[in-house]
N, C-alpha and C. Protein backbone atom coordinates (compact mmCIF):
# COMPACT_ATOMS: atom_id res chain seq x y z
N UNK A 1 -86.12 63.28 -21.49
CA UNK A 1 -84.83 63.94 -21.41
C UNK A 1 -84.45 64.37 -22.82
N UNK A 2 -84.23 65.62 -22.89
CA UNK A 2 -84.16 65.99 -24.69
C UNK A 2 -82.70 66.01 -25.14
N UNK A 3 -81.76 66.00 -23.89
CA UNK A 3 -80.69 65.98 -24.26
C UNK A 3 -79.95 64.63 -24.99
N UNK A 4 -80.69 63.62 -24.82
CA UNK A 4 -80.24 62.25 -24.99
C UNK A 4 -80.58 62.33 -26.40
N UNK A 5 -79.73 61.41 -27.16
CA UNK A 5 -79.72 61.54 -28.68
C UNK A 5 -80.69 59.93 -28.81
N UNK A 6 -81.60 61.05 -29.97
CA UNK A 6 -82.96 59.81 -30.61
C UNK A 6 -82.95 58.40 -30.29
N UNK A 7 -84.16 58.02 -29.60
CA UNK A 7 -84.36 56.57 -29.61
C UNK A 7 -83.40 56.16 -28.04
N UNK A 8 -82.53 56.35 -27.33
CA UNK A 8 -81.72 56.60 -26.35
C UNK A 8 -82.67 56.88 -24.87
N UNK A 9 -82.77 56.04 -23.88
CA UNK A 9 -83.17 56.13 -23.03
C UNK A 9 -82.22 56.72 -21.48
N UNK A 10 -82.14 56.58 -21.11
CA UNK A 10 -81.54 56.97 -19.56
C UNK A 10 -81.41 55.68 -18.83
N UNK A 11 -80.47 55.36 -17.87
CA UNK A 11 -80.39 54.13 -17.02
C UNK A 11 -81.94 54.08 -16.18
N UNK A 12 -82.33 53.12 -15.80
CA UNK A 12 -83.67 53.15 -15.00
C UNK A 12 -82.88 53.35 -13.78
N UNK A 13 -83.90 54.10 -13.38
CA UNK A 13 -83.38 54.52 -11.58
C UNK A 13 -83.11 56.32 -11.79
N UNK A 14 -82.85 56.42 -13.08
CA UNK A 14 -82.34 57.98 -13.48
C UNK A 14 -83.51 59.08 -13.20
N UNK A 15 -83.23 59.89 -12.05
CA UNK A 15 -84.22 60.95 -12.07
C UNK A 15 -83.86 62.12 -12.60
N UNK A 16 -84.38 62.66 -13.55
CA UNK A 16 -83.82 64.19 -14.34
C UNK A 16 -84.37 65.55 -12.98
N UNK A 17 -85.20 65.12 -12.26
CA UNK A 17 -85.58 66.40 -11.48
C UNK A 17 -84.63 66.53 -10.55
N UNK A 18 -83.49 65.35 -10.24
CA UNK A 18 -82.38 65.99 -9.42
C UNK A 18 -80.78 66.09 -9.27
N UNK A 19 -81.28 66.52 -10.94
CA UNK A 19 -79.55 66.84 -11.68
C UNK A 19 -79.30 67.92 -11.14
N UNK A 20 -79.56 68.97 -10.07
CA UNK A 20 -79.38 70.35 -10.08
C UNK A 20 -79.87 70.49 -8.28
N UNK A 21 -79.40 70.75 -7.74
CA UNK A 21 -79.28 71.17 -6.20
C UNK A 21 -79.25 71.89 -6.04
N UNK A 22 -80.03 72.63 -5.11
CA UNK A 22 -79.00 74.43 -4.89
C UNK A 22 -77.96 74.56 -3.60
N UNK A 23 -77.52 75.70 -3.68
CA UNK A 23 -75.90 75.08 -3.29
C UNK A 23 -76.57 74.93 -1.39
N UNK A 24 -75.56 74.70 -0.69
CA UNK A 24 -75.67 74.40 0.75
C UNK A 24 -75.12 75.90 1.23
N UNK A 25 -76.53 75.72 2.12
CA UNK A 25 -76.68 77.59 3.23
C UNK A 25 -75.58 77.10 4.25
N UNK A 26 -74.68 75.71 4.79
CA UNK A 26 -74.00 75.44 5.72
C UNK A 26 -72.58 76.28 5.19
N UNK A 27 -72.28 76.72 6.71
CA UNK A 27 -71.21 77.24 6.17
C UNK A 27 -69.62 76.40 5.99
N UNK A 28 -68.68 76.86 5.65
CA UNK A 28 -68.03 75.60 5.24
C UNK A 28 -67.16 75.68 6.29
N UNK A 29 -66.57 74.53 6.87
CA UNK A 29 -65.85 74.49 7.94
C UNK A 29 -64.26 74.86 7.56
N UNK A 30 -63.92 75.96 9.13
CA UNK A 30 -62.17 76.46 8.16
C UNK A 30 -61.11 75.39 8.91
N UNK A 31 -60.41 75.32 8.09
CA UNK A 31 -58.98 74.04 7.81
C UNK A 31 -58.47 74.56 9.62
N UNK A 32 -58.15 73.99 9.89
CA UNK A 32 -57.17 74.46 10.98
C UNK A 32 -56.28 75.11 10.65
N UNK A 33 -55.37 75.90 11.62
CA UNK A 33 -54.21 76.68 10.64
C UNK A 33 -52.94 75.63 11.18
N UNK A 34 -51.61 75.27 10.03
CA UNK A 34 -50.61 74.58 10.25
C UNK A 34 -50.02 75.24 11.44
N UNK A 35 -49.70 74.50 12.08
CA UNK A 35 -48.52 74.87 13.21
C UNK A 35 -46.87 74.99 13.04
N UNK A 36 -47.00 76.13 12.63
CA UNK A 36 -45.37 75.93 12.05
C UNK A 36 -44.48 76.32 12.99
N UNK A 37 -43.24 76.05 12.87
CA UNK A 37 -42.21 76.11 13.91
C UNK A 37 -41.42 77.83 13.46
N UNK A 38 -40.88 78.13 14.30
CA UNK A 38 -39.88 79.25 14.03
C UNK A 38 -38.52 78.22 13.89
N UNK A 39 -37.79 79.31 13.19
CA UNK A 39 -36.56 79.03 12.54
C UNK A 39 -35.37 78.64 14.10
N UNK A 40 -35.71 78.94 14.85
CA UNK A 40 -34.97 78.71 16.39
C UNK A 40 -35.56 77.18 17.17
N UNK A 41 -36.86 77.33 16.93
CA UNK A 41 -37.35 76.13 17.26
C UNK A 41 -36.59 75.13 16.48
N UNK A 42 -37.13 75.16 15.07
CA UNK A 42 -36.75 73.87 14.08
C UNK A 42 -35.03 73.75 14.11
N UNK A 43 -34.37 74.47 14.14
CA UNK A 43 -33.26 73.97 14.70
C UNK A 43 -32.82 73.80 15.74
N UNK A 44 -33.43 73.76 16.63
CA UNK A 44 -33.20 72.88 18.19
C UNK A 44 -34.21 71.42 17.96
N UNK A 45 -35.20 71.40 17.47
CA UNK A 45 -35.61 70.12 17.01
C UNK A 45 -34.29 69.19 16.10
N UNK A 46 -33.91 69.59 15.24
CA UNK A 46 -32.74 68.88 14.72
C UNK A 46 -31.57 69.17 15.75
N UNK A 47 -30.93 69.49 16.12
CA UNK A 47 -29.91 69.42 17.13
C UNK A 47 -30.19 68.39 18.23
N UNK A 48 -31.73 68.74 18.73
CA UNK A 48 -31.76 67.35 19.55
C UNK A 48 -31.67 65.78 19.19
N UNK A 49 -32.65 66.02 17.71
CA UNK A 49 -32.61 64.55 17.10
C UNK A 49 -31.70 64.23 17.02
N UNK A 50 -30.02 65.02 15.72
CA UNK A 50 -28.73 64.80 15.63
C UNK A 50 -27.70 64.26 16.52
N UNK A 51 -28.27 65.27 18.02
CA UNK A 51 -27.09 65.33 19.07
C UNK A 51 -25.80 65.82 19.06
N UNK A 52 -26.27 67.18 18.49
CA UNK A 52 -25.58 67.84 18.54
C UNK A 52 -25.65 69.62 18.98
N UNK A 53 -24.97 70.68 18.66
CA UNK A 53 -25.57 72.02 19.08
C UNK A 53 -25.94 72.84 18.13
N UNK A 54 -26.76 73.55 18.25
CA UNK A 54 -27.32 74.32 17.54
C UNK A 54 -26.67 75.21 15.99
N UNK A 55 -25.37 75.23 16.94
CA UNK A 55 -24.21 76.25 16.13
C UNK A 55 -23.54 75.48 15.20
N UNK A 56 -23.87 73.83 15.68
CA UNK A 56 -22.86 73.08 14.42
C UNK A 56 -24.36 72.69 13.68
N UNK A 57 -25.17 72.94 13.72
CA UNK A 57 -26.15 71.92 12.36
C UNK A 57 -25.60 72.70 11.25
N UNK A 58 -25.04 74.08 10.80
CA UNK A 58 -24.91 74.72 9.46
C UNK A 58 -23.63 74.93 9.65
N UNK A 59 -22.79 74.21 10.48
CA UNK A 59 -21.22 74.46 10.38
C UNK A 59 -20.33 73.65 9.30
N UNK A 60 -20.00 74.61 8.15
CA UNK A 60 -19.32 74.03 6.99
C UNK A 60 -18.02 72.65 7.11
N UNK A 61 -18.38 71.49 6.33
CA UNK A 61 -17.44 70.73 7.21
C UNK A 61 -16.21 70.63 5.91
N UNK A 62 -14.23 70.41 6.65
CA UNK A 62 -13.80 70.10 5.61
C UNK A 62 -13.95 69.47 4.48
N UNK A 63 -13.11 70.00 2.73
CA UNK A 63 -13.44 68.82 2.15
C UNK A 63 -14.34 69.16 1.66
N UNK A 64 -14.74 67.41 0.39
CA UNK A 64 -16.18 66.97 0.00
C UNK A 64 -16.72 66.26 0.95
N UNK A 65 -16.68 66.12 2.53
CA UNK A 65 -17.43 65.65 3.21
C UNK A 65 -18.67 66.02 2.76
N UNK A 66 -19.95 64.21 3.32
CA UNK A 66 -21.27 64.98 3.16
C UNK A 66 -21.72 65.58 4.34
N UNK A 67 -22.80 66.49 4.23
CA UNK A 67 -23.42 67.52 5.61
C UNK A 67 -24.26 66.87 5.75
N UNK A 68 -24.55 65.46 6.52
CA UNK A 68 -26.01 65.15 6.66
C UNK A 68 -27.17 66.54 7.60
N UNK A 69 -25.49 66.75 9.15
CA UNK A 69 -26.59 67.69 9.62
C UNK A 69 -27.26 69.18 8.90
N UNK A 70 -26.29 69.48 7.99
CA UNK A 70 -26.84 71.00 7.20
C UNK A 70 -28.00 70.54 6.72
N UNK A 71 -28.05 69.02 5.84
CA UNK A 71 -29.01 68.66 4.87
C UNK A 71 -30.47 68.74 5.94
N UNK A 72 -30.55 67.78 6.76
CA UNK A 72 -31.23 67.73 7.62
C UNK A 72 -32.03 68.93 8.23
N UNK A 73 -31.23 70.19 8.15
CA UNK A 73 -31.98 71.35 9.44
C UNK A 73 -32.05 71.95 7.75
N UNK A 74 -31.83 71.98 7.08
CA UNK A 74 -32.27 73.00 5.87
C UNK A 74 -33.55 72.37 5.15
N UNK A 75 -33.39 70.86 5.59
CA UNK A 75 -35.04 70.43 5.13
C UNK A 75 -36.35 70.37 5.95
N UNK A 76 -35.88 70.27 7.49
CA UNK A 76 -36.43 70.27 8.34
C UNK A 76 -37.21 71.52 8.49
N UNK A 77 -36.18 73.11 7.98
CA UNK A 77 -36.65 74.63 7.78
C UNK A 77 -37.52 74.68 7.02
N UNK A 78 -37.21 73.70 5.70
CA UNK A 78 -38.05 73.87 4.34
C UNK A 78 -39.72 73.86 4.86
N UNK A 79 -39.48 72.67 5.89
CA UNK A 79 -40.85 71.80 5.96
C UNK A 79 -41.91 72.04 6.92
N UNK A 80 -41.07 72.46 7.93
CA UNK A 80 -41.88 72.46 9.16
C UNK A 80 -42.45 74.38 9.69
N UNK A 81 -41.25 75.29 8.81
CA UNK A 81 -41.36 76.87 9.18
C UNK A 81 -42.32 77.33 8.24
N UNK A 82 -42.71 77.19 7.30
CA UNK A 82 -43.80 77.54 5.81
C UNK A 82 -43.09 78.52 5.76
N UNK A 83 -41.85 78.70 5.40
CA UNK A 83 -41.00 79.80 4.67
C UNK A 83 -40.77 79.07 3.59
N UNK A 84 -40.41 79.82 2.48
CA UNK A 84 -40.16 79.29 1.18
C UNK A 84 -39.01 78.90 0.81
N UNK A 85 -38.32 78.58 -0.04
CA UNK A 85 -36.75 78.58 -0.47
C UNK A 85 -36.11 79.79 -0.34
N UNK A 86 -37.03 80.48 -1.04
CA UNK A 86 -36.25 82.19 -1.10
C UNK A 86 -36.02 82.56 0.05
N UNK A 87 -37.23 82.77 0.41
CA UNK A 87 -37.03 83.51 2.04
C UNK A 87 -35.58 82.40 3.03
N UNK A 88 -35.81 81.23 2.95
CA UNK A 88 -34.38 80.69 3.83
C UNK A 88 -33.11 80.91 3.04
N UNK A 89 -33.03 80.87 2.17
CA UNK A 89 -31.75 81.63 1.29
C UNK A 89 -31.65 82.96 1.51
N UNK A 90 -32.29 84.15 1.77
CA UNK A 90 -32.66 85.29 1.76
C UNK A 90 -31.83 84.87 3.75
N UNK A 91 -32.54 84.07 4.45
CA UNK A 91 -32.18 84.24 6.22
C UNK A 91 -30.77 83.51 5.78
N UNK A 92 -30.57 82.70 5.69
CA UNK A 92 -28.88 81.99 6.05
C UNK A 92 -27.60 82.54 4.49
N UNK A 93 -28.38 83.50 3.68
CA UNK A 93 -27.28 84.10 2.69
C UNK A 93 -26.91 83.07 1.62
N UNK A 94 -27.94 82.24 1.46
CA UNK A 94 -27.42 81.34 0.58
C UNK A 94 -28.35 81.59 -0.69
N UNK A 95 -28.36 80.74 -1.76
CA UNK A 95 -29.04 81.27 -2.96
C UNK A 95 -30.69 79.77 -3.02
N UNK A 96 -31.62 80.47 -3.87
CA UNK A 96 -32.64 79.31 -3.31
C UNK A 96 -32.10 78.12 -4.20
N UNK A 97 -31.57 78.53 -4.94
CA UNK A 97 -30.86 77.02 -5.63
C UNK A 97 -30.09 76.06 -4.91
N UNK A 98 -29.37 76.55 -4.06
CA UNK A 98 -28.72 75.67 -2.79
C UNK A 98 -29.30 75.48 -1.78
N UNK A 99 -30.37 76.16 -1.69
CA UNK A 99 -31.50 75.35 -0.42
C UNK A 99 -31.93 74.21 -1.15
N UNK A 100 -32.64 74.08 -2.40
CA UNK A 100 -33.48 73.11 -3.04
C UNK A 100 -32.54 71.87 -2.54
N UNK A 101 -31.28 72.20 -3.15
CA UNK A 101 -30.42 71.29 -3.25
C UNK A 101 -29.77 70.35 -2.10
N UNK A 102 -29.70 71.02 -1.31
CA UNK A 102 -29.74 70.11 0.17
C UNK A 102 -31.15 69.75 0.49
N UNK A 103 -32.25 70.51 0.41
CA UNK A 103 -33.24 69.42 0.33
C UNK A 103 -33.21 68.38 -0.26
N UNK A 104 -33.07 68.24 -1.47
CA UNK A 104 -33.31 67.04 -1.98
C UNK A 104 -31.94 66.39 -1.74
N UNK A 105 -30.89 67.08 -1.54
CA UNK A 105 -29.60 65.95 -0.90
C UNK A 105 -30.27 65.26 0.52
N UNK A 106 -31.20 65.86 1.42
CA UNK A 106 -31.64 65.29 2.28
C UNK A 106 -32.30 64.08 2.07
N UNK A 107 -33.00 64.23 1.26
CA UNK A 107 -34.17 62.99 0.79
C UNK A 107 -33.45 61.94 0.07
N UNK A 108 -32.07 62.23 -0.78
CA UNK A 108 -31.67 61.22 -1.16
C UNK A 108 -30.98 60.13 -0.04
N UNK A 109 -30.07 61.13 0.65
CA UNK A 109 -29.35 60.35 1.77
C UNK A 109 -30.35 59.83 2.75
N UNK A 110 -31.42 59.70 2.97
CA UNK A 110 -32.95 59.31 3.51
C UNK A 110 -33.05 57.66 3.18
N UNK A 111 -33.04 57.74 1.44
CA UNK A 111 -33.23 56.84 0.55
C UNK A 111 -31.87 55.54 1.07
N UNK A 112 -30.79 56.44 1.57
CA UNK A 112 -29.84 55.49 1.24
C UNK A 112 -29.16 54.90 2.81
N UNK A 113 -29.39 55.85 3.69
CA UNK A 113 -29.38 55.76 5.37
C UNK A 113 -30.59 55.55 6.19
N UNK A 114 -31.05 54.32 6.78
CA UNK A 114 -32.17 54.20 7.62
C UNK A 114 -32.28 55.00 8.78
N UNK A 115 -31.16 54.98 9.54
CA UNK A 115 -31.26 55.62 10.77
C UNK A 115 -31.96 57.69 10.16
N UNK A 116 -31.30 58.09 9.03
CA UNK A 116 -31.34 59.35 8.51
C UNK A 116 -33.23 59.13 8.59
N UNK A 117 -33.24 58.45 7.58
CA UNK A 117 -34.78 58.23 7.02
C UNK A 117 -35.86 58.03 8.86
N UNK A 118 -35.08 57.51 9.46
CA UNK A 118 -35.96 57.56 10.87
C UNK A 118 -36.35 58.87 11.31
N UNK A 119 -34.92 59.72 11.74
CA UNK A 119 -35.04 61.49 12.04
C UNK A 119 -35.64 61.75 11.14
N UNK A 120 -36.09 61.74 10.00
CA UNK A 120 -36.87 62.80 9.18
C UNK A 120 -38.28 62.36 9.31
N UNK A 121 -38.85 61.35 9.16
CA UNK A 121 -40.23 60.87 10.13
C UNK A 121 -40.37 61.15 11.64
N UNK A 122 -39.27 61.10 12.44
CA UNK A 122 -39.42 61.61 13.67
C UNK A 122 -40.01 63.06 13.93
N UNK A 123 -39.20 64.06 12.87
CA UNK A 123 -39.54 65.12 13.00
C UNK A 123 -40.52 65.48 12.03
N UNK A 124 -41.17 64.79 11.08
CA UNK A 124 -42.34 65.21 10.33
C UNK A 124 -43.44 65.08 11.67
N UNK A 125 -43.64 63.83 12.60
CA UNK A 125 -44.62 63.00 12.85
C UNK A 125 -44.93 64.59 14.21
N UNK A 126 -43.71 64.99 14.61
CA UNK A 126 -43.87 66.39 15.22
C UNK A 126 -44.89 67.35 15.27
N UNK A 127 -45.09 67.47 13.88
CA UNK A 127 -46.01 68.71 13.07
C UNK A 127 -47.23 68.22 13.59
């Protein structure tokens, strides 16, 4: 092996004739494609989990109340539709900075409510 520096052997067992393969004629198997939900679906999935209707998951509530259900169907959109931030800010008129942001208000209130943290595994385990 000339690459090995002077006096320097190789582990025993080391074969140099099969550092180099040529590549595989198999062709490569394709991913399945994700099953994503439409934006009508994924919020009837959260309305059912919530128990509530469709028209109240993004209904602004008085106040600094928190929105668990907004948080919930805006992360549920994030996750399950493969639309981006933009594009759901772009559909419900909001900016992608306030999508992010109820996402991750989702995940915190997750952190801090069990029953919350259940619906959001309920509806991942969906996909």
């Amino acid at each position: 092996v000339a690459s090995l520096k002077k006096g320097r052997q190789p582990p025993a067992g080391f074969d140099t004739d099969h550092l180099w393969r040529p590549p595989s004629t198999a062709p490569i198997p394709e991913a399945a494609p994700p099953t994503w939900r439409t934006i009508a679906q994924a919020m009837s999935d959260v309305a059912k989990i919530r128990g509530t209707k469709v028209k109240q998951l993004l209904a602004p509530k008085p106040g600094p109340t928190p929105n668990p259900d907004k948080w919930l169907t805006i992360w549920w959109l994030a996750a399950s539709t493969g639309l981006s931030h933009a594009d759901l800010a772009k559909h419900f008129g909001l900016t992608r900075g306030r999508i992010s942001q109820m996402v991750g208000r989702a995940q915190v209130y997750a952190s801090q409510d069990p029953s919350f943290a259940q619906q959001m595994a309920t509806l991942r385990a969906s996909l």
